[in-house]
Protein backbone atom coordinates (compact mmCIF):
# COMPACT_ATOMS: atom_id res chain seq x y z
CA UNK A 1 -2.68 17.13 -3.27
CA UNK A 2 -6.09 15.25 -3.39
CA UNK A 3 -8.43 14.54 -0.33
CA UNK A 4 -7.95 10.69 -0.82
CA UNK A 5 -10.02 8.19 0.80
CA UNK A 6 -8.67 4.92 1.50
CA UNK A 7 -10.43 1.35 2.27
CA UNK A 8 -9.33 -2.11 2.47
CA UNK A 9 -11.11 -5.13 1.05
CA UNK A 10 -10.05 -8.60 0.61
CA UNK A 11 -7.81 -8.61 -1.84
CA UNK A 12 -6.75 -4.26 -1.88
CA UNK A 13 -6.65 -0.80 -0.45
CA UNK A 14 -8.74 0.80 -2.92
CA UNK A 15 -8.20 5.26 -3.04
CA UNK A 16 -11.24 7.23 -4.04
CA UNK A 17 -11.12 11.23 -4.87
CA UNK A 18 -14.38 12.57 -4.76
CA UNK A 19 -16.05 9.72 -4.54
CA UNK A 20 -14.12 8.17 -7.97
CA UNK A 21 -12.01 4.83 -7.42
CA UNK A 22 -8.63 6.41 -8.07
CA UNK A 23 -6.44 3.96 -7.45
CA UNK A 24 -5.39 0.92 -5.66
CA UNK A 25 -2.53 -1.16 -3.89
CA UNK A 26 -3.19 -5.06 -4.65
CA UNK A 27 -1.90 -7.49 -1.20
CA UNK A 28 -1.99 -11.21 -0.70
CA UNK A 29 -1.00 -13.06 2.06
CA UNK A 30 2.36 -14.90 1.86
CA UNK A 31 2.79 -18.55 0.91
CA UNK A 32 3.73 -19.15 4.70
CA UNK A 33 1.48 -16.66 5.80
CA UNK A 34 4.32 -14.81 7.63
CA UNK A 35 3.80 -11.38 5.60
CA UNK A 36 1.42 -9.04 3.99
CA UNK A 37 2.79 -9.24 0.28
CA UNK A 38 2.00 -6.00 -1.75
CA UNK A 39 1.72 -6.89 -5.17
CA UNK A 40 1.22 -3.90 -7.31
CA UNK A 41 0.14 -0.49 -6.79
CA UNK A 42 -1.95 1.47 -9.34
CA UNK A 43 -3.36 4.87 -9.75
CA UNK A 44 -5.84 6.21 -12.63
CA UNK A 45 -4.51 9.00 -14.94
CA UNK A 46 -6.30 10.85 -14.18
CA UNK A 47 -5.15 11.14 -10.56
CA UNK A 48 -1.18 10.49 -11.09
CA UNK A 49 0.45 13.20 -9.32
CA UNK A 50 -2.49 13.91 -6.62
CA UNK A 51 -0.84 12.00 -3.69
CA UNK A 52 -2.74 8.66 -4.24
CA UNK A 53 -0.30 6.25 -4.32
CA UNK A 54 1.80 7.59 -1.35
CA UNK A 55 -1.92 7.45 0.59
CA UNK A 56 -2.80 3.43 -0.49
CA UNK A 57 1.45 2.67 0.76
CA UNK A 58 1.15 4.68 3.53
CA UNK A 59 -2.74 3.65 4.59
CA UNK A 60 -1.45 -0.04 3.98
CA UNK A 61 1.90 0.04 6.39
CA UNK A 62 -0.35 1.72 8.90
CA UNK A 63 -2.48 -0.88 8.96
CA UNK A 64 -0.65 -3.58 9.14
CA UNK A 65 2.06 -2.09 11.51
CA UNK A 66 -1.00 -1.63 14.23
CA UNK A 67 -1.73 -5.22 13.59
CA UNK A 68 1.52 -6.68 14.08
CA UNK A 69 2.12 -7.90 10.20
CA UNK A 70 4.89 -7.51 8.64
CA UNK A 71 4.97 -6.65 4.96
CA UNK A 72 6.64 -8.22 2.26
CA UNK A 73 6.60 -5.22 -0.76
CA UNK A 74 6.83 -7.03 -4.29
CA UNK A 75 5.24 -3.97 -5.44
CA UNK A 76 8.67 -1.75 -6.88
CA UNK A 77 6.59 1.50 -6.10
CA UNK A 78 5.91 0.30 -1.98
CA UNK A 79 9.37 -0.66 -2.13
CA UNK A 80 10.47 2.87 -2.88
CA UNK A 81 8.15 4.34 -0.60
CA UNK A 82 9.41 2.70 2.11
CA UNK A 83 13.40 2.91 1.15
CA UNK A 84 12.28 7.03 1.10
CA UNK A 85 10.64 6.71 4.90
CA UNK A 86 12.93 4.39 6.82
CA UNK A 87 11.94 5.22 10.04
CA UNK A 88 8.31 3.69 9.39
CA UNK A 89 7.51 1.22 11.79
CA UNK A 90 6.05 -1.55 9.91
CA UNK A 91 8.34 -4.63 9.55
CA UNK A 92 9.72 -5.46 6.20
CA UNK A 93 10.02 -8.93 5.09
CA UNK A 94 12.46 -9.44 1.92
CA UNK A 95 11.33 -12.49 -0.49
CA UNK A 96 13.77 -15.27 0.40
């Protein structure tokens, strides 16, 4: 598994390896503005299999479950992530 680094900017938590952008999870804020909405998660090649996706998901719900959001995961890979870790604290918002 990869030492990944993990930021957040205005529109993504963007994973870097070694100083290389290796992937990152695309969010938005909810029409309503009740949720984080995590729109797609994406990893370089070149780093698929390293741990980098699991980091941006996990980074992300850490985040915004020390905030107080809750998180709304579009994204089908976030989605899975959290159906495998149940016990994470962040709260999930289904699209209505």
């Amino acid at each position: 598994m990869a030492d990944v680094e993990v930021s957040r900017n205005e529109h993504a938590w963007v994973a870097r390896v070694d100083g290389q952008v290796a992937g990152e999870l695309v969010w938005r804020e909810s029409r309503d503005g009740s949720a984080v909405v995590l729109v797609h998660t994406g990893v370089g090649e070149a780093f698929e299999g390293q741990g980098v996706g699991g980091a941006l998901v996990r980074t992300a719900l850490d985040e915004l479950a020390a905030e107080g959001r809750a998180v709304r995961p579009d994204c089908p890979f976030a989605a899975e992530w959290l159906r495998r870790h149940p016990d994470h604290p962040v709260t999930v918002q289904q699209r209505t």
